[in-house]
PDB file of N, CA and C in Angstrom:
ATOM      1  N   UNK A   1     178.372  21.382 -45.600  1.00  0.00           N
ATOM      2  CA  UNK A   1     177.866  21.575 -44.263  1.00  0.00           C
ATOM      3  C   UNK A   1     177.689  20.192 -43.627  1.00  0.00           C
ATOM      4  N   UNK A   2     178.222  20.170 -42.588  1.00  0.00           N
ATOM      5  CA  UNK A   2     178.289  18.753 -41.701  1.00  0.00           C
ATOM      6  C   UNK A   2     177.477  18.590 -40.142  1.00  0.00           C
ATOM      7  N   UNK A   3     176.476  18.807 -40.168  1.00  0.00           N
ATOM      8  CA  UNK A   3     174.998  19.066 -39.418  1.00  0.00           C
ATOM      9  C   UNK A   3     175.129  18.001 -38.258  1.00  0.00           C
ATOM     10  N   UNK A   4     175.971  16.798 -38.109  1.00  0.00           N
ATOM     11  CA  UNK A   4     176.531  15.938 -37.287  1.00  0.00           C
ATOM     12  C   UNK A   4     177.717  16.688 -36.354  1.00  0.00           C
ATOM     13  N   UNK A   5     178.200  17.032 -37.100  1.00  0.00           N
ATOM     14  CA  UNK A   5     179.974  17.539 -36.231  1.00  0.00           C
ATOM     15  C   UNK A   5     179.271  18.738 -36.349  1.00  0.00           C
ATOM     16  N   UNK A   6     178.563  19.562 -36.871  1.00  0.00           N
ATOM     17  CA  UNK A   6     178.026  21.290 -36.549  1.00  0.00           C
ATOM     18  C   UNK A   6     179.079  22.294 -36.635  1.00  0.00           C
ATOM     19  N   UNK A   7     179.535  21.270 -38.211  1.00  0.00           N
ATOM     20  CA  UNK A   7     180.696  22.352 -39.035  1.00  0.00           C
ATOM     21  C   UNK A   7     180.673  22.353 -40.298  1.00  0.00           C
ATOM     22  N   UNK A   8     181.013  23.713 -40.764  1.00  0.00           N
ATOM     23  CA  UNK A   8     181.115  23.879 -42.157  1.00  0.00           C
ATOM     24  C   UNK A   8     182.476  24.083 -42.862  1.00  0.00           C
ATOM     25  N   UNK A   9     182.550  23.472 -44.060  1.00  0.00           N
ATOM     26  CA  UNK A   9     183.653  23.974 -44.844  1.00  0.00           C
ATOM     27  C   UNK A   9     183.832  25.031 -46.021  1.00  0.00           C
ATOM     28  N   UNK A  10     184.581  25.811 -45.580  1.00  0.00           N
ATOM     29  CA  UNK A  10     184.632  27.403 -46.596  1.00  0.00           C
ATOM     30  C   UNK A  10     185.238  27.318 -47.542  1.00  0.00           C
ATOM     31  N   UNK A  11     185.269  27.251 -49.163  1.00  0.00           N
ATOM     32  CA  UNK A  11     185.735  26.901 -50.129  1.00  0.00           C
ATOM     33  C   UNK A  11     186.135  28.552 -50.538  1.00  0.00           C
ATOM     34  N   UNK A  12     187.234  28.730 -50.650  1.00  0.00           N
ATOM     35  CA  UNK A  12     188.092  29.577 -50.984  1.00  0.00           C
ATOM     36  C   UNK A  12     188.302  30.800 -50.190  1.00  0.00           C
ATOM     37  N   UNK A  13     188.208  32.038 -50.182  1.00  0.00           N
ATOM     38  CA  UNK A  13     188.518  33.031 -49.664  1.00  0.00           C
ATOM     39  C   UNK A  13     187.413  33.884 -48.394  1.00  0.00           C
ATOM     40  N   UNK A  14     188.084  33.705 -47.122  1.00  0.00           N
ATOM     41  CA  UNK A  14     187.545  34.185 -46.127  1.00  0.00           C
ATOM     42  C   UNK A  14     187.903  35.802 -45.360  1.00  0.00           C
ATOM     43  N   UNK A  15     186.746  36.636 -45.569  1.00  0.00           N
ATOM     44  CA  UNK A  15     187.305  37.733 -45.351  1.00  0.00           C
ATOM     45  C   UNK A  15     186.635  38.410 -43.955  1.00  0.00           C
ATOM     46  N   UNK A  16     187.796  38.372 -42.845  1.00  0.00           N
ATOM     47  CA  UNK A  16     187.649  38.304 -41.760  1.00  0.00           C
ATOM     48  C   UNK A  16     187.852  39.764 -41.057  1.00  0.00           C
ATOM     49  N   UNK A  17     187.534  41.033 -41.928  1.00  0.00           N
ATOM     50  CA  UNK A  17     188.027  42.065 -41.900  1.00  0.00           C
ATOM     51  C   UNK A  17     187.015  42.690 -42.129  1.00  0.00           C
ATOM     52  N   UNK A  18     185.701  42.656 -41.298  1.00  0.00           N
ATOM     53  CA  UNK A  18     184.506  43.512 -41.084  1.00  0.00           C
ATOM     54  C   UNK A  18     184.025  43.916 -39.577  1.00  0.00           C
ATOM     55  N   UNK A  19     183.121  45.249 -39.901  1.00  0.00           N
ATOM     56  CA  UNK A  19     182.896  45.693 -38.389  1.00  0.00           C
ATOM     57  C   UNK A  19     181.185  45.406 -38.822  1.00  0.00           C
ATOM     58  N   UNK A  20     181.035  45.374 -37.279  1.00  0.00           N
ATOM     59  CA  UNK A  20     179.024  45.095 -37.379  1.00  0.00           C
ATOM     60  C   UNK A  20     178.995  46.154 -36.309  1.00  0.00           C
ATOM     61  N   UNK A  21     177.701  47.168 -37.002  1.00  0.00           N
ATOM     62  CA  UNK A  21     177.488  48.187 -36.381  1.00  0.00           C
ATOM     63  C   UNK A  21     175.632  47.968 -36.343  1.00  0.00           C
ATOM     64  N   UNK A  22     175.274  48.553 -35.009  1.00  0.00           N
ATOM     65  CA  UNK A  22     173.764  48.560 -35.044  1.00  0.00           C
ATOM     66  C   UNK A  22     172.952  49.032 -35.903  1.00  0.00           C
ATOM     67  N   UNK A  23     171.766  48.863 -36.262  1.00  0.00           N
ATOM     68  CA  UNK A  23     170.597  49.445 -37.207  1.00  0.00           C
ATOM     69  C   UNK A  23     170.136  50.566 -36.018  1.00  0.00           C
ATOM     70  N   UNK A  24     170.921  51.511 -36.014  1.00  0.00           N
ATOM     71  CA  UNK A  24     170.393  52.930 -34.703  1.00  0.00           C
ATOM     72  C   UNK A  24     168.512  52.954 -35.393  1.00  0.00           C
ATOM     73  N   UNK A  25     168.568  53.273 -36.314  1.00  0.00           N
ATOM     74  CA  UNK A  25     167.057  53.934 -37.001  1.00  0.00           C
ATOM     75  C   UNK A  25     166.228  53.242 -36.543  1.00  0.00           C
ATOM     76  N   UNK A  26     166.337  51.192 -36.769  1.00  0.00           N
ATOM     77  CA  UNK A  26     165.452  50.422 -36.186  1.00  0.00           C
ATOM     78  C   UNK A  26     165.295  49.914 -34.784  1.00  0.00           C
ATOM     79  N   UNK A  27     166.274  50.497 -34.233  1.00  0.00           N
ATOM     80  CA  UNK A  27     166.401  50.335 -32.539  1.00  0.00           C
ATOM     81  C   UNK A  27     165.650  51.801 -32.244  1.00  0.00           C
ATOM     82  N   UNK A  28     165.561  52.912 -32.656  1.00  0.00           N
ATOM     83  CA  UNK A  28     165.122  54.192 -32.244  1.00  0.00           C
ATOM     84  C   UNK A  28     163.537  53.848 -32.785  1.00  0.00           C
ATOM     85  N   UNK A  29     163.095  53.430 -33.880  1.00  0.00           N
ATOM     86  CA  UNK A  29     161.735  52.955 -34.272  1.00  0.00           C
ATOM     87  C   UNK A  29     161.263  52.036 -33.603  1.00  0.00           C
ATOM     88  N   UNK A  30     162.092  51.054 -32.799  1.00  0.00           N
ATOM     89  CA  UNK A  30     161.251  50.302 -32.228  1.00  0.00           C
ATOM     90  C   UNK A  30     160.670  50.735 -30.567  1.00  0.00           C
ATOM     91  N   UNK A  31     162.120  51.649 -29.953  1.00  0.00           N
ATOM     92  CA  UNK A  31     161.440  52.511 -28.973  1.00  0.00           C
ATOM     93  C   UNK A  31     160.503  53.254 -29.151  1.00  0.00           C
ATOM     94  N   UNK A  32     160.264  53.623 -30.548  1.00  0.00           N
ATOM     95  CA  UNK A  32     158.785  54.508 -30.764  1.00  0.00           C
ATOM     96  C   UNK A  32     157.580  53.863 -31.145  1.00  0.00           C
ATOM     97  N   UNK A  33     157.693  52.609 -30.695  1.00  0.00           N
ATOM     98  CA  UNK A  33     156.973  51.868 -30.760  1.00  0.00           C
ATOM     99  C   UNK A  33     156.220  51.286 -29.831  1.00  0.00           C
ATOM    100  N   UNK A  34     157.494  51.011 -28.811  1.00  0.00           N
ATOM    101  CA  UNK A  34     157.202  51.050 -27.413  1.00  0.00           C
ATOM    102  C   UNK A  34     157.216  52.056 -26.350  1.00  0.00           C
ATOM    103  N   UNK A  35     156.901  52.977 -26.830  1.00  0.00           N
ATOM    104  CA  UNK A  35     156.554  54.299 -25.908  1.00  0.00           C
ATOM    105  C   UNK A  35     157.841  54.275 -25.496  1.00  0.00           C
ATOM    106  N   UNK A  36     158.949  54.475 -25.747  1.00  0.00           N
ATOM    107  CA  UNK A  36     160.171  55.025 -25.291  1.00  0.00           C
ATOM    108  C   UNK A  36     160.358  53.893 -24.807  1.00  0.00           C
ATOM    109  N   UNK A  37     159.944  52.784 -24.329  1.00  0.00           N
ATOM    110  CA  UNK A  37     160.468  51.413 -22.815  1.00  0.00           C
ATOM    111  C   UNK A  37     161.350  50.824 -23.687  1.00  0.00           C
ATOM    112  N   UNK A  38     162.366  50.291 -23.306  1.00  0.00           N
ATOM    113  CA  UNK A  38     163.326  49.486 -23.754  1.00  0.00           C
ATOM    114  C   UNK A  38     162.775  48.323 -23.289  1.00  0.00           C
ATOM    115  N   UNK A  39     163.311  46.879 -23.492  1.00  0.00           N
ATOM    116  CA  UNK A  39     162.664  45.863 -23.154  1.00  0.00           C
ATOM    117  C   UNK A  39     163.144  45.547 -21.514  1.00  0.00           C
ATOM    118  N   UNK A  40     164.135  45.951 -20.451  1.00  0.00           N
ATOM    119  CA  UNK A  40     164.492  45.883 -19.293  1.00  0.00           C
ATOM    120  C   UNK A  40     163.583  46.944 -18.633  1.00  0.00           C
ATOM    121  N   UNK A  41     162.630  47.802 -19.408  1.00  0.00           N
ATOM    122  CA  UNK A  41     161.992  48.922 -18.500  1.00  0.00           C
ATOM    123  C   UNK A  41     160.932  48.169 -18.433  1.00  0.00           C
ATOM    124  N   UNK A  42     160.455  47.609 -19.836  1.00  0.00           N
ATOM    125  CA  UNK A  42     159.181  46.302 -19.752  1.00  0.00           C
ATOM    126  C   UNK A  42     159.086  45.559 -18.754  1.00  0.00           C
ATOM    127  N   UNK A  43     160.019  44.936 -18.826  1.00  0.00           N
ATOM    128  CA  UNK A  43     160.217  43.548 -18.009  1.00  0.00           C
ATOM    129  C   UNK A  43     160.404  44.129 -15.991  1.00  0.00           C
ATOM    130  N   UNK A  44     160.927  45.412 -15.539  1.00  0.00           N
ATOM    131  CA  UNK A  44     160.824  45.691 -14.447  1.00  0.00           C
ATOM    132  C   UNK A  44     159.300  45.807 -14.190  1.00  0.00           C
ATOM    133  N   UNK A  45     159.047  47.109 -15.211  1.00  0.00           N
ATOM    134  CA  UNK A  45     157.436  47.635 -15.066  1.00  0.00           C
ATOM    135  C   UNK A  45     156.496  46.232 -14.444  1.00  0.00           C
ATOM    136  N   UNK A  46     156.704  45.307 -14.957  1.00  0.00           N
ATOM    137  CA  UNK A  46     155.985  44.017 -15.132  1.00  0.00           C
ATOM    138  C   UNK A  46     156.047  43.642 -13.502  1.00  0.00           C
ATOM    139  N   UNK A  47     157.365  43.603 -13.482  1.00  0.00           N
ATOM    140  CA  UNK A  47     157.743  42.770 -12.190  1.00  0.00           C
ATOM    141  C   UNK A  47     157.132  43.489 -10.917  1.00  0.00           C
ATOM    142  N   UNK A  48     157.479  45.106 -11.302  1.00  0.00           N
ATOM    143  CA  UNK A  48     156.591  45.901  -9.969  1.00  0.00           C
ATOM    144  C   UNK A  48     155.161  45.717  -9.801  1.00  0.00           C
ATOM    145  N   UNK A  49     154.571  45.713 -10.913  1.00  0.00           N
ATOM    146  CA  UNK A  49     152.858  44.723 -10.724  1.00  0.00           C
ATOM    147  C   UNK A  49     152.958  43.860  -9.957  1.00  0.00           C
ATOM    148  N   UNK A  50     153.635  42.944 -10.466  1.00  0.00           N
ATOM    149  CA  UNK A  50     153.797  41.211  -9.795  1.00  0.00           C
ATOM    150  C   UNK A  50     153.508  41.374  -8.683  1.00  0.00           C
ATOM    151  N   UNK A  51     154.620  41.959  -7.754  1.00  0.00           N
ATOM    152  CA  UNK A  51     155.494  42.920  -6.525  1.00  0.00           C
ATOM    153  C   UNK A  51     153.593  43.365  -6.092  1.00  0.00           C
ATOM    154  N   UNK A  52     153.528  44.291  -6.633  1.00  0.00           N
ATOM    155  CA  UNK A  52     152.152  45.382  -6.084  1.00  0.00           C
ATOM    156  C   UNK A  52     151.044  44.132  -5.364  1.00  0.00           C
ATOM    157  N   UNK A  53     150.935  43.461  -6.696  1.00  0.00           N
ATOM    158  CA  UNK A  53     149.328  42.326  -6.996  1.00  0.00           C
ATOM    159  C   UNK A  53     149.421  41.222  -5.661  1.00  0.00           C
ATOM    160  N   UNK A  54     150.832  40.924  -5.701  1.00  0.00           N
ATOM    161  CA  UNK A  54     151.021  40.104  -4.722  1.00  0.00           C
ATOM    162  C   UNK A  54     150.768  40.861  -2.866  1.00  0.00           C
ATOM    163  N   UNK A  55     151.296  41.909  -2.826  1.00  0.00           N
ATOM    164  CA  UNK A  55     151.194  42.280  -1.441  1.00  0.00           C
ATOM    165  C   UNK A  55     149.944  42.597  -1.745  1.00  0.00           C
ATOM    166  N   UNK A  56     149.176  43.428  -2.395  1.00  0.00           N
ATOM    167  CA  UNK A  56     147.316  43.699  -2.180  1.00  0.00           C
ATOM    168  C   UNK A  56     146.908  42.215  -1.964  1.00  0.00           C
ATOM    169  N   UNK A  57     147.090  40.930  -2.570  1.00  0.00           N
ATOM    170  CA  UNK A  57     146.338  40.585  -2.180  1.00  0.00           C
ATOM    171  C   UNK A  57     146.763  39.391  -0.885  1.00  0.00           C
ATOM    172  N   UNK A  58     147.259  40.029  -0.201  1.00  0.00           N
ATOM    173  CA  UNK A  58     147.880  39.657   1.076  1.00  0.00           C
ATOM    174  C   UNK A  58     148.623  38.589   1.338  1.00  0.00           C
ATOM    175  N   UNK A  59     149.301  38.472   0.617  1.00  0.00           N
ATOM    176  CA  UNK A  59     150.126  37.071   0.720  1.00  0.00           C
ATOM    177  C   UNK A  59     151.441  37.196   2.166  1.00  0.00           C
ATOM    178  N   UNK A  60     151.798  36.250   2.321  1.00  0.00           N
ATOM    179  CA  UNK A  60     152.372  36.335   3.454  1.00  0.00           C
ATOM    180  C   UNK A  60     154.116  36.681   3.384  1.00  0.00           C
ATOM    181  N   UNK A  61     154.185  36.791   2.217  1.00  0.00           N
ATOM    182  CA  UNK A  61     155.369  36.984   1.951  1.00  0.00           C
ATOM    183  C   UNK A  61     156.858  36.293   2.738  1.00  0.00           C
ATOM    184  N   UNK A  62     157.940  36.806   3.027  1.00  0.00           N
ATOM    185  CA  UNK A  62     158.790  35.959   3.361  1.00  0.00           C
ATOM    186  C   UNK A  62     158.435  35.707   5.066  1.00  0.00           C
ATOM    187  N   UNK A  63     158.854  35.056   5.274  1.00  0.00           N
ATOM    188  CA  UNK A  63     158.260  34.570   6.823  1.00  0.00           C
ATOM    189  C   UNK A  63     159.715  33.415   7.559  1.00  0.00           C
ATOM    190  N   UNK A  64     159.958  34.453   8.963  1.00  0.00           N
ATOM    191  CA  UNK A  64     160.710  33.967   9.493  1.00  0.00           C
ATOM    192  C   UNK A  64     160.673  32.210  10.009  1.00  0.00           C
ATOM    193  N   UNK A  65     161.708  30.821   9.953  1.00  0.00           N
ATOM    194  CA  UNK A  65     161.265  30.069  10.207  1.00  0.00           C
ATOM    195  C   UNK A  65     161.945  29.717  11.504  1.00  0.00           C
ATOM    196  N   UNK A  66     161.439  29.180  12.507  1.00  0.00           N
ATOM    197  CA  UNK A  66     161.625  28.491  13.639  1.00  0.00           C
ATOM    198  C   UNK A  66     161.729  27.279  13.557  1.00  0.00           C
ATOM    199  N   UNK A  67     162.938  27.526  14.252  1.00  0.00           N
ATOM    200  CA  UNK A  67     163.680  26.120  14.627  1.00  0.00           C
ATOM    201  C   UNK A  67     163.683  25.547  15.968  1.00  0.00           C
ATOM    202  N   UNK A  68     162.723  24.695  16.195  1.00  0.00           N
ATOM    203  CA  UNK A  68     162.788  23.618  17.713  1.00  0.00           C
ATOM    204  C   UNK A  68     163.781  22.924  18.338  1.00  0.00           C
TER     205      UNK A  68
END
């Protein structure tokens, strides 16, 4: 392993003839973990607070600018 150049050398036989399939069970356990939310339902949910917290507490939001 050559941690400078951020390469390795493979000493004999490379077998390049596999499929990668998901862990379904631990992706379905972890939604039952998180109440069904996937992590993009998280991360919206979140953002619509943001969204909510910000207009209650009256911010001025986008505001047209004038030009003289």
């Amino acid at each position: 392993m050559d941690s400078k150049a951020k390469s390795a050398v493979v000493l004999g036989e490379v077998n390049k003839n596999y499929v990668v399939t998901p862990d379904v069970d631990r992706l379905l356990q972890d939604l039952f973990i998180n109440g069904g939310m996937t992590p993009g339902d998280k991360e919206w949910e979140e953002h619509k607070r943001r969204v909510q917290r910000a207009r209650a507490e009256g911010g001025p939001g986008l505001m047209k600018m004038e030009i003289d």
